[in-house]
C-alpha atoms as a PDB file:
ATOM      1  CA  UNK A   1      -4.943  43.413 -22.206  1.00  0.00           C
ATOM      2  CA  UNK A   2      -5.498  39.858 -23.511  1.00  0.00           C
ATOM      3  CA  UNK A   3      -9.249  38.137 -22.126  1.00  0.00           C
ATOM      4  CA  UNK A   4      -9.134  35.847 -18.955  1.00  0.00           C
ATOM      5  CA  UNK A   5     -13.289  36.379 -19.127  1.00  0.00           C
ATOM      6  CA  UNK A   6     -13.240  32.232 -19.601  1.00  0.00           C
ATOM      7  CA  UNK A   7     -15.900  30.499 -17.697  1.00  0.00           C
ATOM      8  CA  UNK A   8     -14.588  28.427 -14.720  1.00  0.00           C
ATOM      9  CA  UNK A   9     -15.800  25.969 -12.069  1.00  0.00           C
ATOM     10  CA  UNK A  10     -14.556  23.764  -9.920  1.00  0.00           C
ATOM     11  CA  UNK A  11     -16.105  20.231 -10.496  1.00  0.00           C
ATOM     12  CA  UNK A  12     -14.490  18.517  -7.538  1.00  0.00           C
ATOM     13  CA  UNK A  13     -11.824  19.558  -5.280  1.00  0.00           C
ATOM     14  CA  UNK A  14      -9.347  21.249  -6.819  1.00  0.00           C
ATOM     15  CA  UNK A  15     -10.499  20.321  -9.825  1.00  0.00           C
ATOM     16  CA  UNK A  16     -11.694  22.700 -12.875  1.00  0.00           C
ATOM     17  CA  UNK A  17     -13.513  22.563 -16.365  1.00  0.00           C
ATOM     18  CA  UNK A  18     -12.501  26.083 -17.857  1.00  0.00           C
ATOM     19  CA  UNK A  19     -14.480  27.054 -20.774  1.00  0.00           C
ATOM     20  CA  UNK A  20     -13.258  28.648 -23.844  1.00  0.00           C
ATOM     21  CA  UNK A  21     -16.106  30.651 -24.949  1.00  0.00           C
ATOM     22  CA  UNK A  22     -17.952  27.642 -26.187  1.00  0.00           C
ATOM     23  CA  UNK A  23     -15.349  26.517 -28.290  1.00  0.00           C
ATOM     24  CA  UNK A  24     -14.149  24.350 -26.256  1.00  0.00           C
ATOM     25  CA  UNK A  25     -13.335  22.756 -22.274  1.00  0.00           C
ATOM     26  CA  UNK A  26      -9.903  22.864 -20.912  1.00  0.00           C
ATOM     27  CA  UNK A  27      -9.366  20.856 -17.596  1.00  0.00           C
ATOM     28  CA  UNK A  28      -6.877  21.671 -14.909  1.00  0.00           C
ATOM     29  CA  UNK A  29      -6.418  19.247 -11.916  1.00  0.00           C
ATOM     30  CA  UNK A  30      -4.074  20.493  -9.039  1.00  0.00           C
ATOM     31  CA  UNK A  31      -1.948  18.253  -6.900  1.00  0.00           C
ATOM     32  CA  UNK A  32      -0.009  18.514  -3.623  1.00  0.00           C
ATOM     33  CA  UNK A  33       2.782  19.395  -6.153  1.00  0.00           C
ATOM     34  CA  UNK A  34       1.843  19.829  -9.750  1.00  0.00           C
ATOM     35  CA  UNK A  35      -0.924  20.590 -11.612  1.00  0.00           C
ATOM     36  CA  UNK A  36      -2.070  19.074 -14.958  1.00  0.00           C
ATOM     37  CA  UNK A  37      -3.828  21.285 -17.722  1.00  0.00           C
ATOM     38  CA  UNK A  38      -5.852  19.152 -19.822  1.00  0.00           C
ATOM     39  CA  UNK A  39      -5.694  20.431 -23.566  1.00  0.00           C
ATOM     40  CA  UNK A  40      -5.893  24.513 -24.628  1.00  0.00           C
ATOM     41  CA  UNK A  41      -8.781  25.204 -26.794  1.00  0.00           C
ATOM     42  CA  UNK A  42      -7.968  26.875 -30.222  1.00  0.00           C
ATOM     43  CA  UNK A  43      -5.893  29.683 -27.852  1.00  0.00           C
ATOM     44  CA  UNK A  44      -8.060  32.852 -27.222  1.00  0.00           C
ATOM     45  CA  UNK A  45      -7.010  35.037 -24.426  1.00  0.00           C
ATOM     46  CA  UNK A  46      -4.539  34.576 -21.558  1.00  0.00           C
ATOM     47  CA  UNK A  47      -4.795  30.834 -20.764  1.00  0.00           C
ATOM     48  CA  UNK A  48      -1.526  30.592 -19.039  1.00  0.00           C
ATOM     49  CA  UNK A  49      -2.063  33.727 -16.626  1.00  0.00           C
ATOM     50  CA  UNK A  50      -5.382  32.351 -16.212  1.00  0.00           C
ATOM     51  CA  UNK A  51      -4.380  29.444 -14.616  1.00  0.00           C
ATOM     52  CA  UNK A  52      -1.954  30.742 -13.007  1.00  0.00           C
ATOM     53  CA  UNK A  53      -4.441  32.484 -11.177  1.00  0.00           C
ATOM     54  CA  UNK A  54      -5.793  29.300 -10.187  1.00  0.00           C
ATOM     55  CA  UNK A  55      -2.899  27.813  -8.797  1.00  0.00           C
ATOM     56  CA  UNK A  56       1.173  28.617  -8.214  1.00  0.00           C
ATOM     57  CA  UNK A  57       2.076  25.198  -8.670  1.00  0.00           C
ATOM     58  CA  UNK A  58       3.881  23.950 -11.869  1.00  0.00           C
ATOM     59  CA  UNK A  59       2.026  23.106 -14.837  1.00  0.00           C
ATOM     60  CA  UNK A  60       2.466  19.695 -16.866  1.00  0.00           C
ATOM     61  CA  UNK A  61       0.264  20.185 -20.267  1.00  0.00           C
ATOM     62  CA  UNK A  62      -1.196  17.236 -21.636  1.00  0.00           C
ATOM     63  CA  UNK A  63      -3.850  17.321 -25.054  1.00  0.00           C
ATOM     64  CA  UNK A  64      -6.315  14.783 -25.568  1.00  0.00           C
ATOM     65  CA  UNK A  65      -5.665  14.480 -28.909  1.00  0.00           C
ATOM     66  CA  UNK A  66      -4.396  17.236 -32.011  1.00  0.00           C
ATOM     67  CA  UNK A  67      -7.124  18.954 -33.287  1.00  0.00           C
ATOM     68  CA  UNK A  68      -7.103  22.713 -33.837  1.00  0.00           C
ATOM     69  CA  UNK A  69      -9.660  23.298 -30.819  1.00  0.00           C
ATOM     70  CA  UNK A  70      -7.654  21.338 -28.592  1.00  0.00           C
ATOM     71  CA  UNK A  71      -4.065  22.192 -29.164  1.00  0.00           C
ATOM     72  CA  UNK A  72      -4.395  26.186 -30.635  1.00  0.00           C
ATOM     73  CA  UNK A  73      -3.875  27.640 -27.275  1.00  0.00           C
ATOM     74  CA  UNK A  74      -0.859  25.312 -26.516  1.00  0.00           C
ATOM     75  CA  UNK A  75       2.209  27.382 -28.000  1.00  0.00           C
ATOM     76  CA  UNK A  76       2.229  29.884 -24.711  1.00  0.00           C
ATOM     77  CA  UNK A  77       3.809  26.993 -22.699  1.00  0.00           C
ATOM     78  CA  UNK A  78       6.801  25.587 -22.606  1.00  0.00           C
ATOM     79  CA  UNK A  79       6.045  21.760 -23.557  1.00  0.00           C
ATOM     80  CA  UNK A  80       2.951  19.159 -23.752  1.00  0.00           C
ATOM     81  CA  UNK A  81       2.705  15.867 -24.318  1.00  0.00           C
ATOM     82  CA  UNK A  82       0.706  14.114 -26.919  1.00  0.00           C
ATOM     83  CA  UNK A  83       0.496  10.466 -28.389  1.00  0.00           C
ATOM     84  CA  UNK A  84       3.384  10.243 -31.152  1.00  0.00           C
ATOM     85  CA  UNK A  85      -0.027   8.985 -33.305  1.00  0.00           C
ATOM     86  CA  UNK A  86      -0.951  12.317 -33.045  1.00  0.00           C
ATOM     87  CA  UNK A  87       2.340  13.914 -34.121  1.00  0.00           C
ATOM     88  CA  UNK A  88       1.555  14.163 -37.825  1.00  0.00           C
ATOM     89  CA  UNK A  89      -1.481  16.632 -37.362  1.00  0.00           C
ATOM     90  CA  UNK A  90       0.993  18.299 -35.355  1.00  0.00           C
ATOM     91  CA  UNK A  91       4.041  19.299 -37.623  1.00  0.00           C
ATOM     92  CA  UNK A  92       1.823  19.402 -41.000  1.00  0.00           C
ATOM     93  CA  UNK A  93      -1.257  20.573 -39.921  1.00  0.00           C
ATOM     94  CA  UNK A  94      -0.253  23.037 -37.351  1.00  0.00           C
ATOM     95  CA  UNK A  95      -3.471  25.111 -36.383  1.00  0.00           C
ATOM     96  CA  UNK A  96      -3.259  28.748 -38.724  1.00  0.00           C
ATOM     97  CA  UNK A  97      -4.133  32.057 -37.381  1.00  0.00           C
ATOM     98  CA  UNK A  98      -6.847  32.064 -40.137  1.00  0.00           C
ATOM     99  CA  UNK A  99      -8.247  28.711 -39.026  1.00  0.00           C
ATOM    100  CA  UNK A 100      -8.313  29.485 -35.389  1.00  0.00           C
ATOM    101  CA  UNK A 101     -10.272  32.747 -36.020  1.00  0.00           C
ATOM    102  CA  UNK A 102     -12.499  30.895 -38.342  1.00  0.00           C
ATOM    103  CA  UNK A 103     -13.674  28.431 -36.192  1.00  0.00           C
ATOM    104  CA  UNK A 104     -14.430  30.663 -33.302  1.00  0.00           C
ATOM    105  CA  UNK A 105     -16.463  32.689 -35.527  1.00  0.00           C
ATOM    106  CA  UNK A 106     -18.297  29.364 -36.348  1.00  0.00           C
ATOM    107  CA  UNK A 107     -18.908  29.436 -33.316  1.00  0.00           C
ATOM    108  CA  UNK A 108     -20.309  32.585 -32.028  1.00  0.00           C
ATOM    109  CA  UNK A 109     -22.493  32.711 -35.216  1.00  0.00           C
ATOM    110  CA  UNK A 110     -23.775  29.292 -34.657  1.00  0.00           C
ATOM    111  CA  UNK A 111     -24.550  30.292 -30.762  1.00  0.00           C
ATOM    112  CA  UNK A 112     -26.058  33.516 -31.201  1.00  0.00           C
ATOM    113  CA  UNK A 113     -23.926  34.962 -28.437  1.00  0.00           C
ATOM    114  CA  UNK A 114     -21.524  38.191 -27.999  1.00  0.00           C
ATOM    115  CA  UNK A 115     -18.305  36.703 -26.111  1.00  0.00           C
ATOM    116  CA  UNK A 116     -16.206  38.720 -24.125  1.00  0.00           C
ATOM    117  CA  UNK A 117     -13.268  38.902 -26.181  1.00  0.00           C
ATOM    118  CA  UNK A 118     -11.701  40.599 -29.499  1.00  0.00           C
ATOM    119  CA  UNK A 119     -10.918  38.056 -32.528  1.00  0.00           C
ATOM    120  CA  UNK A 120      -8.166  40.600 -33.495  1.00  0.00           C
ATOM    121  CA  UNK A 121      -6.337  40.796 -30.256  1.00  0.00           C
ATOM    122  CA  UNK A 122      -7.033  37.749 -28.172  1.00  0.00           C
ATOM    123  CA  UNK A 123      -6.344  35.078 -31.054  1.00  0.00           C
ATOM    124  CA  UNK A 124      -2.720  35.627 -31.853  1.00  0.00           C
ATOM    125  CA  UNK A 125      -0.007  33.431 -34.403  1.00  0.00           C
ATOM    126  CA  UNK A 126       2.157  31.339 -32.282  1.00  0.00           C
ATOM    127  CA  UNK A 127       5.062  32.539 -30.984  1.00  0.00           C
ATOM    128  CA  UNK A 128       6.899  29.071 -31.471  1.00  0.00           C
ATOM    129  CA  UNK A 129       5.666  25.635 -31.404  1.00  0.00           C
ATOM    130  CA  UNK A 130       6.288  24.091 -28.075  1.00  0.00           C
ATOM    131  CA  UNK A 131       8.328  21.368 -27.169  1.00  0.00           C
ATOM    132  CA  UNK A 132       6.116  17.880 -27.365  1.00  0.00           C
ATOM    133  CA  UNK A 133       6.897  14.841 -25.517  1.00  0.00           C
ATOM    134  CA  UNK A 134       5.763  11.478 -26.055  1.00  0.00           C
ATOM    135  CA  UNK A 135       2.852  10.490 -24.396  1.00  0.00           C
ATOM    136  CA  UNK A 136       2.690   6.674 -23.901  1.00  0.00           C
ATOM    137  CA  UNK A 137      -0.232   4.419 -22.947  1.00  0.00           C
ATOM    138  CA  UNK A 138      -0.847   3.888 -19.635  1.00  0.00           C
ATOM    139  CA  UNK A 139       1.900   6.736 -18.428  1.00  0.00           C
ATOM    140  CA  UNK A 140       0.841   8.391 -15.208  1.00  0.00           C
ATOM    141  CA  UNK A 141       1.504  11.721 -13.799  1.00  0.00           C
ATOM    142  CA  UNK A 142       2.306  11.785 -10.227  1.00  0.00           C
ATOM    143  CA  UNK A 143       1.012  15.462  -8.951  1.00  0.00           C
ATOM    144  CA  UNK A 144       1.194  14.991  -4.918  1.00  0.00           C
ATOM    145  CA  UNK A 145      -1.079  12.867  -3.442  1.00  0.00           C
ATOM    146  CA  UNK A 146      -3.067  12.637  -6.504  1.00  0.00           C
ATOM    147  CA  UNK A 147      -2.483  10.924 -10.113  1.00  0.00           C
ATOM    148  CA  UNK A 148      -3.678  10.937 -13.328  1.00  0.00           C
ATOM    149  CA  UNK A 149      -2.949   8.150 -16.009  1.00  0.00           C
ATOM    150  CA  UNK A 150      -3.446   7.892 -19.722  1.00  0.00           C
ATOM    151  CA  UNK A 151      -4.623   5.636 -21.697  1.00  0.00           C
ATOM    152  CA  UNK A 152      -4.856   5.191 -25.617  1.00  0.00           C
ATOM    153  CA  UNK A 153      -8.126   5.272 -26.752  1.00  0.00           C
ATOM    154  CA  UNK A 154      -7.989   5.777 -30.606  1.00  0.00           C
ATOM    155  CA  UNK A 155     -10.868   6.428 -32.489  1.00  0.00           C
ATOM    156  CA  UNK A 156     -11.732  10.159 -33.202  1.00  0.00           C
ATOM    157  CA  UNK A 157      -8.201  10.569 -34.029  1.00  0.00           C
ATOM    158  CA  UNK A 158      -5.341   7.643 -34.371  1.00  0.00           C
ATOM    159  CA  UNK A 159      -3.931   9.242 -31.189  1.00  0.00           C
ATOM    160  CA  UNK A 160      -6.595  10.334 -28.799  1.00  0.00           C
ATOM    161  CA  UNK A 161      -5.757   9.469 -24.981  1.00  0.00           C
ATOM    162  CA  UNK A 162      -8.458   9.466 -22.305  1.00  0.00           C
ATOM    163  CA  UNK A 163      -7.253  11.014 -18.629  1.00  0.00           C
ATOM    164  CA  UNK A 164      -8.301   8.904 -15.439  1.00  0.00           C
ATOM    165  CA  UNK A 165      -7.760  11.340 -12.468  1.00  0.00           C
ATOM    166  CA  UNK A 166      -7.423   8.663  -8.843  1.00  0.00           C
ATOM    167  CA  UNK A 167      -8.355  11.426  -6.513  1.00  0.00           C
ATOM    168  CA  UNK A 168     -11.956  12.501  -8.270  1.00  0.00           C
ATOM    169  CA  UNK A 169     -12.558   9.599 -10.443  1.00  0.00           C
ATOM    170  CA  UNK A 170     -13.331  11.898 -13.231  1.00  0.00           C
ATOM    171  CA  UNK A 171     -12.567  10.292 -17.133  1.00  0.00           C
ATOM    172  CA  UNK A 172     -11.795  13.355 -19.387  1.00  0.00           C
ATOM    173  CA  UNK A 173     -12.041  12.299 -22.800  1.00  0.00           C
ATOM    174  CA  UNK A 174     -11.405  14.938 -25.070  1.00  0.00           C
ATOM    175  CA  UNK A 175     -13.528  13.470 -28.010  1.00  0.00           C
ATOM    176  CA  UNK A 176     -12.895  10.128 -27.794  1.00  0.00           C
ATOM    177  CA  UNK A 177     -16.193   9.769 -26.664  1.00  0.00           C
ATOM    178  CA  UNK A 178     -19.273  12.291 -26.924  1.00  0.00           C
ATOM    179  CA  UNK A 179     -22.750  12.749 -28.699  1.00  0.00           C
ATOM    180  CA  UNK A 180     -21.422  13.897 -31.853  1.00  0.00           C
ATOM    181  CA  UNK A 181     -18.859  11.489 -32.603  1.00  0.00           C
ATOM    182  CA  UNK A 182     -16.876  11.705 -35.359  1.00  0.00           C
ATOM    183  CA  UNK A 183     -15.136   8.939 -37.130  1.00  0.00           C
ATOM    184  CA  UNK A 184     -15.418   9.456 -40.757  1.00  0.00           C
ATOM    185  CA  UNK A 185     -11.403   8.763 -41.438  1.00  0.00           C
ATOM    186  CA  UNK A 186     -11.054   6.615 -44.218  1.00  0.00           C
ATOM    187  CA  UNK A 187      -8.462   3.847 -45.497  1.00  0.00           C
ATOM    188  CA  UNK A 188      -4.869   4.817 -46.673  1.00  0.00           C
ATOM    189  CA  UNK A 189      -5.601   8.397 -44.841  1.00  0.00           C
ATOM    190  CA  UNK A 190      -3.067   9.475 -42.412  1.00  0.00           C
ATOM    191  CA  UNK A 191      -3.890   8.560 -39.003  1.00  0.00           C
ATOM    192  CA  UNK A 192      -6.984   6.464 -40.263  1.00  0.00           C
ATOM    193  CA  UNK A 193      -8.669   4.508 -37.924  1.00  0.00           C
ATOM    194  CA  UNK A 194     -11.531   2.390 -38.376  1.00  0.00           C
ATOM    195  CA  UNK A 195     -14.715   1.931 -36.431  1.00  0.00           C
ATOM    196  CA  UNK A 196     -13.606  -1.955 -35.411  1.00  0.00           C
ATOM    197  CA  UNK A 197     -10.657  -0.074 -33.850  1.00  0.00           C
ATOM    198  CA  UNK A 198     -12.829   2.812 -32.074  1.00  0.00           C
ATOM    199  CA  UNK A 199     -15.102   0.008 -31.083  1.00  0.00           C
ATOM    200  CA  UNK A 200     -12.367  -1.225 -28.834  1.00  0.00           C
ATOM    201  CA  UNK A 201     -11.325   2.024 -27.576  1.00  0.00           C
ATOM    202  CA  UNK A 202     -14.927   2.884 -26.363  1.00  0.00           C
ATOM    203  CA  UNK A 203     -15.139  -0.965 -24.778  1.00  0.00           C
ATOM    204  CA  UNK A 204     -11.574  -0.568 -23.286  1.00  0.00           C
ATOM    205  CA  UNK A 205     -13.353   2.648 -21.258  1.00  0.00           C
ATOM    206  CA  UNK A 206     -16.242   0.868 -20.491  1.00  0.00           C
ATOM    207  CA  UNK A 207     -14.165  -1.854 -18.913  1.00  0.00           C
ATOM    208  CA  UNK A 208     -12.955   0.710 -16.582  1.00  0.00           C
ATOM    209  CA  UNK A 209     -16.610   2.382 -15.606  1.00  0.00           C
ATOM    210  CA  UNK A 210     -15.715   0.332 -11.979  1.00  0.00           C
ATOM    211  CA  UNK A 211     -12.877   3.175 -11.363  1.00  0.00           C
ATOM    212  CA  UNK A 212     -14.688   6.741 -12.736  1.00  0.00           C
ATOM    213  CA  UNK A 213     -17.989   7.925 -11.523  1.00  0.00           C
ATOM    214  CA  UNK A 214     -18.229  10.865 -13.678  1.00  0.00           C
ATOM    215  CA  UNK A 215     -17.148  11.378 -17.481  1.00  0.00           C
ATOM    216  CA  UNK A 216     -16.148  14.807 -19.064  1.00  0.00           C
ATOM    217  CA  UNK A 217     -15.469  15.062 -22.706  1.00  0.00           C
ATOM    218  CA  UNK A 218     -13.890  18.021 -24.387  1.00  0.00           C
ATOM    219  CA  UNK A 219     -17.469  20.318 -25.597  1.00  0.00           C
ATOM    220  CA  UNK A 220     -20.321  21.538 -23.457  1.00  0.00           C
ATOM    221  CA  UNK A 221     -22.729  21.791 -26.244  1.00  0.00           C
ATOM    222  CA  UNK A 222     -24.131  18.287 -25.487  1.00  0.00           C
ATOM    223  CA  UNK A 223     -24.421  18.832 -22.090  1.00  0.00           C
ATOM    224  CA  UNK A 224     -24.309  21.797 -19.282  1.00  0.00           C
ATOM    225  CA  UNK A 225     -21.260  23.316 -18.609  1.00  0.00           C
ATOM    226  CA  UNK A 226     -19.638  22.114 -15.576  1.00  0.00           C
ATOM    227  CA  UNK A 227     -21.581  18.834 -15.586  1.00  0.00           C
ATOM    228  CA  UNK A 228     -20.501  15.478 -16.571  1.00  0.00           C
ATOM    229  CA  UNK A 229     -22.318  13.455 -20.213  1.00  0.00           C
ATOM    230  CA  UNK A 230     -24.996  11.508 -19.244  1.00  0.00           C
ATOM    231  CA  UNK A 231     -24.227   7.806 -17.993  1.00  0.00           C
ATOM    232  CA  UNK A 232     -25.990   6.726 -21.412  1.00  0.00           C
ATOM    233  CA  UNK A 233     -23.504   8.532 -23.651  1.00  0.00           C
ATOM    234  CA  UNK A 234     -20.701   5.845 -23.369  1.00  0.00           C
ATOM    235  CA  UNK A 235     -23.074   3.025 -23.828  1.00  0.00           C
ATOM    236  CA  UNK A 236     -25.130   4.644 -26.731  1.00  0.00           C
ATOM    237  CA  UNK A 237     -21.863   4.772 -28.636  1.00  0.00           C
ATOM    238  CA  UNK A 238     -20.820   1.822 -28.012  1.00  0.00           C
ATOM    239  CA  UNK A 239     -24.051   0.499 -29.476  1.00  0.00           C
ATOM    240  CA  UNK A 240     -23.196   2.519 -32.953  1.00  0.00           C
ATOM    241  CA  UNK A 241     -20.543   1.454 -33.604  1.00  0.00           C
ATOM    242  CA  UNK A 242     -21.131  -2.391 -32.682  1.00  0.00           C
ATOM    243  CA  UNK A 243     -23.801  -1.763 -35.379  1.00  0.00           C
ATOM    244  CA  UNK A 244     -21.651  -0.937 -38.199  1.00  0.00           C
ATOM    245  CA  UNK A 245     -19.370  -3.529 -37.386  1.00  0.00           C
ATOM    246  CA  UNK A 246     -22.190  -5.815 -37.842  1.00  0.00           C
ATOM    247  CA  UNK A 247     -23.868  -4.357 -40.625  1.00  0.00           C
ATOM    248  CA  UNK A 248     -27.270  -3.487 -38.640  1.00  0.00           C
ATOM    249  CA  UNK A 249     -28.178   0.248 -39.685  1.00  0.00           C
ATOM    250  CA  UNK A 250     -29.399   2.208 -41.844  1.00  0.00           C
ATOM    251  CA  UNK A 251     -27.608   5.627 -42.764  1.00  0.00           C
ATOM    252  CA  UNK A 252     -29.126   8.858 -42.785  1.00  0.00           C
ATOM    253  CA  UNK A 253     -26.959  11.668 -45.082  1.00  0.00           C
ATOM    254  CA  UNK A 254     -27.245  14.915 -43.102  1.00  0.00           C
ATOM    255  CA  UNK A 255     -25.765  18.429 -43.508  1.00  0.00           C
ATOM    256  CA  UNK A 256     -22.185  19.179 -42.687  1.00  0.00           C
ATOM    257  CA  UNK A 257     -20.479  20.079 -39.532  1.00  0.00           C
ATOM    258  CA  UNK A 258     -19.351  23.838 -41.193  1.00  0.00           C
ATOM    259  CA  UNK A 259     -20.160  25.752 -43.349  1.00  0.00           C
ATOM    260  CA  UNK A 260     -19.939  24.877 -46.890  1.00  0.00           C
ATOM    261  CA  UNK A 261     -18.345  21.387 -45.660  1.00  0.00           C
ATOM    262  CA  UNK A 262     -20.432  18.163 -47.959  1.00  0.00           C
ATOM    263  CA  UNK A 263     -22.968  16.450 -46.075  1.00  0.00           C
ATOM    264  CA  UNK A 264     -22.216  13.857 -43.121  1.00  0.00           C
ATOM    265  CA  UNK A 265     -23.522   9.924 -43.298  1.00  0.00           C
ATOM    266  CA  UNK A 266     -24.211   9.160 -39.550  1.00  0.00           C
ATOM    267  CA  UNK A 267     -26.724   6.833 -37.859  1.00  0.00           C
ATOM    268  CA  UNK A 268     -28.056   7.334 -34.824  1.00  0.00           C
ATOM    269  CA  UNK A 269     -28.549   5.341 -31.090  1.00  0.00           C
ATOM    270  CA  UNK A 270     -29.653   7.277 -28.430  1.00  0.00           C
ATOM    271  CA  UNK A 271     -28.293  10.380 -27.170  1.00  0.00           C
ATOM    272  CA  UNK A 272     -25.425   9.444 -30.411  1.00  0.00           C
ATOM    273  CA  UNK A 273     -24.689   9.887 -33.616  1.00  0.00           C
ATOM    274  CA  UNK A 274     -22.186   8.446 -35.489  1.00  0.00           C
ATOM    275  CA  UNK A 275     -20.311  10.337 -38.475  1.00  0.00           C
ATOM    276  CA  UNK A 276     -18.737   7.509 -40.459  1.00  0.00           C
ATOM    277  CA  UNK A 277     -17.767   5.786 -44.096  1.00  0.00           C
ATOM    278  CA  UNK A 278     -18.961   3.115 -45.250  1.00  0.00           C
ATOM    279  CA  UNK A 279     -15.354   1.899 -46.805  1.00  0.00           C
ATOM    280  CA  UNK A 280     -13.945   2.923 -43.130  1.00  0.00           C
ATOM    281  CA  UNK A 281     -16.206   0.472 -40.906  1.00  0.00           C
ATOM    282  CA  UNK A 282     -13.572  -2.354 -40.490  1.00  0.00           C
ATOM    283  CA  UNK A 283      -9.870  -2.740 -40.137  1.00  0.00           C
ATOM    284  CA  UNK A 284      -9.582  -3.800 -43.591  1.00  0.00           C
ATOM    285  CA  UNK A 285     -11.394  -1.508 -45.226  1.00  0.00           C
ATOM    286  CA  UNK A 286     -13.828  -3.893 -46.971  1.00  0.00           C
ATOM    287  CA  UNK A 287     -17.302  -2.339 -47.453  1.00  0.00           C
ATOM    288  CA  UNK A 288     -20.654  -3.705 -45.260  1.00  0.00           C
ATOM    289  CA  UNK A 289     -23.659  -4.962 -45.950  1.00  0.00           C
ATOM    290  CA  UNK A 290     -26.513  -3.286 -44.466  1.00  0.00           C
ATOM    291  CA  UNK A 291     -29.339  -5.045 -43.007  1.00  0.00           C
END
C-alpha cells in the first residue's frame, strides 16, 4: 500500500500545510464547495487519497510554479493549472522517475532522518501528464464562501504565482519568496528573469502586506513546520535584491545547492540570501558595478 504517513496540520480553519517528508509543503484550503490543493511535491505516496481523507469536496489543483518538487506528484489528478510562463519546464523538462528519486534521497541524506516511506514503491513514473490550464494573473477561485486569487509574481521562475486565500489571509508563495532564494537564471535562457523583474514581484507582494497576516512559502527548512516565515523574510529580500539593482554588495561564492552542482554567488541581508549572476541583475542583461 502506497504511504499517506505525510505530516499534516491545520493552520487555520479548514486550512492545511501537508508535508512531504521534508521535501516539500503542499497546501489544501477547503471551501463551502471546493477545495484548492496548492502544488504536489515531487509525488511520493498517495497524495490524492490523502486528501481525500481530508475532505469529500472536489479538488481544483493549482502549482506555484514548475519545478520538479512542486509539480512531481501532480500526474494522479485529472488537471492543474499553471502560468503558461511556466509551460516550457512543463512539456521539456517533465520531472523523471530518476530525478524525483534523486532528490528525495538528497534529501533524507542531507536531514539525517529515516522517512516513512519506500523510494521503490511510493515514487512511481507518471501514469500520464495531466491536463494543464492556463492560469492567468489575478484569476480567482471561488470555493464557497471563501476565495483564493492569483497573482504573477515572477522571479524564481518566469511563471511563479503567489495564492492570496480571503477567508485566512494566508499568502502561499511557493518560492517566490523564502530564505534561500534562488534567482541565478541568466540572459537568452528560457524563462530568464532578471533580478529588476523579481524586484517588482517581491514589491508587488509587499504592496499587498495590508490584506495577509501570515506568509507560507513552499519548504519548512527555514522555518517550523506548520508556522508561517518570519515577518522579516519578505523585507530582507526585498533589500537583496534592491542591492544588486544598485550595485551595493559584495558577493560571497559558496558551495552548491546538490551534490556535485558548481558553487553558488549569493549575498546576503538578513534572514536572506540571494543566489544570483552577475550578467542576470537587470532587464538588459548589462553587467554591475559593485560598490
Amino acid at each position: 500500500m502506497l504511504t499517506q504517513a505525510h505530516s499534516i496540520k491545520e493552520i487555520a480553519p479548514n486550512t492545511y500545510e501537508i508535508g512531504e517528508f521534508d521535501c516539500a509543503s503542499i497546501f489544501l484550503i477547503i471551501g463551502r464547495e471546493r477545495a484548492l490543493l496548492i502544488d504536489t511535491g515531487i509525488g511520493i505516496g498517495d497524495l490524492k487519497g490523502l486528501v481525500e481523507k481530508l475532505t469529500d469536496k472536489p479538488i481544483t489543483l493549482v502549482l506555484t510554479h514548475g519545478h520538479v518538487d512542486y509539480i512531481g506528484g501532480m500526474a494522479w489528478f485529472d488537471e492543474a493549472y499553471l502560468n503558461r510562463a511556466d509551460w516550457f519546464t512543463m512539456f521539456n523538462l517533465s520531472p523523471t522517475l530518476e530525478g524525483r528519486r534523486s532528490y528525495a534521497d538528497f534529501i533524507a541524506k542531507r536531514s539525517g532522518l529515516q522517512y516513512d516511506y519506500n523510494p521503490a514503491v511510493d515514487i512511481r513514473p507518471w501514469p500520464a501528464i495531466p491536463r494543464i490550464l492556463p492560469m492567468e494573473d489575478g484569476q480567482s477561485f471561488d470555493l464557497g464562501a471563501r476565495t483564493v486569487t492569483a497573482y504573477a509574481c515572477s522571479g524564481h521562475t518566469a511563471g511563479s504565482m503567489v495564492f492570496l486565500d480571503d477567508q485566512s489571509r494566508i499568502l502561499f508563495a511557493g518560492d517566490a519568496c523564502n530564505c534561500n532564494l534562488l534567482l541565478a537564471s541568466k540572459p537568452g535562457t528560457l524563462g530568464f528573469v532578471s533580478i529588476e523583474r523579481a524586484l517588482a514581484g517581491l514589491q508587488r507582494i509587499h504592496a499587498m502586506h495590508d490584506r495577509f497576516e501570515k506568509l507560507y512559502n513552499g519548504h519548512y527548512d527555514y522555518r517550523p513546520f506548520g508556522e508561517p516565515l518570519e515577518d522579516r523574510v519578505l523585507s530582507d529580500a526585498i533589500s537583496c535584491c534592491t542591492d544588486l539593482v544598485k550595485g551595493n554588495y559584495t558577493p560571497e561564492r559558496i558551495p552548491g545547492m546538490f551534490p556535485g552542482s558548481p558553487e553558488r554567488t549569493v549575498i546576503r541581508r538578513g534572514m536572506v540570501t540571494v543566489t544570483y549572476t552577475e550578467e542576470g541583475i537587470h532587464e538588459e542583461g548589462k553587467q554591475t558595478e559593485n560598490r
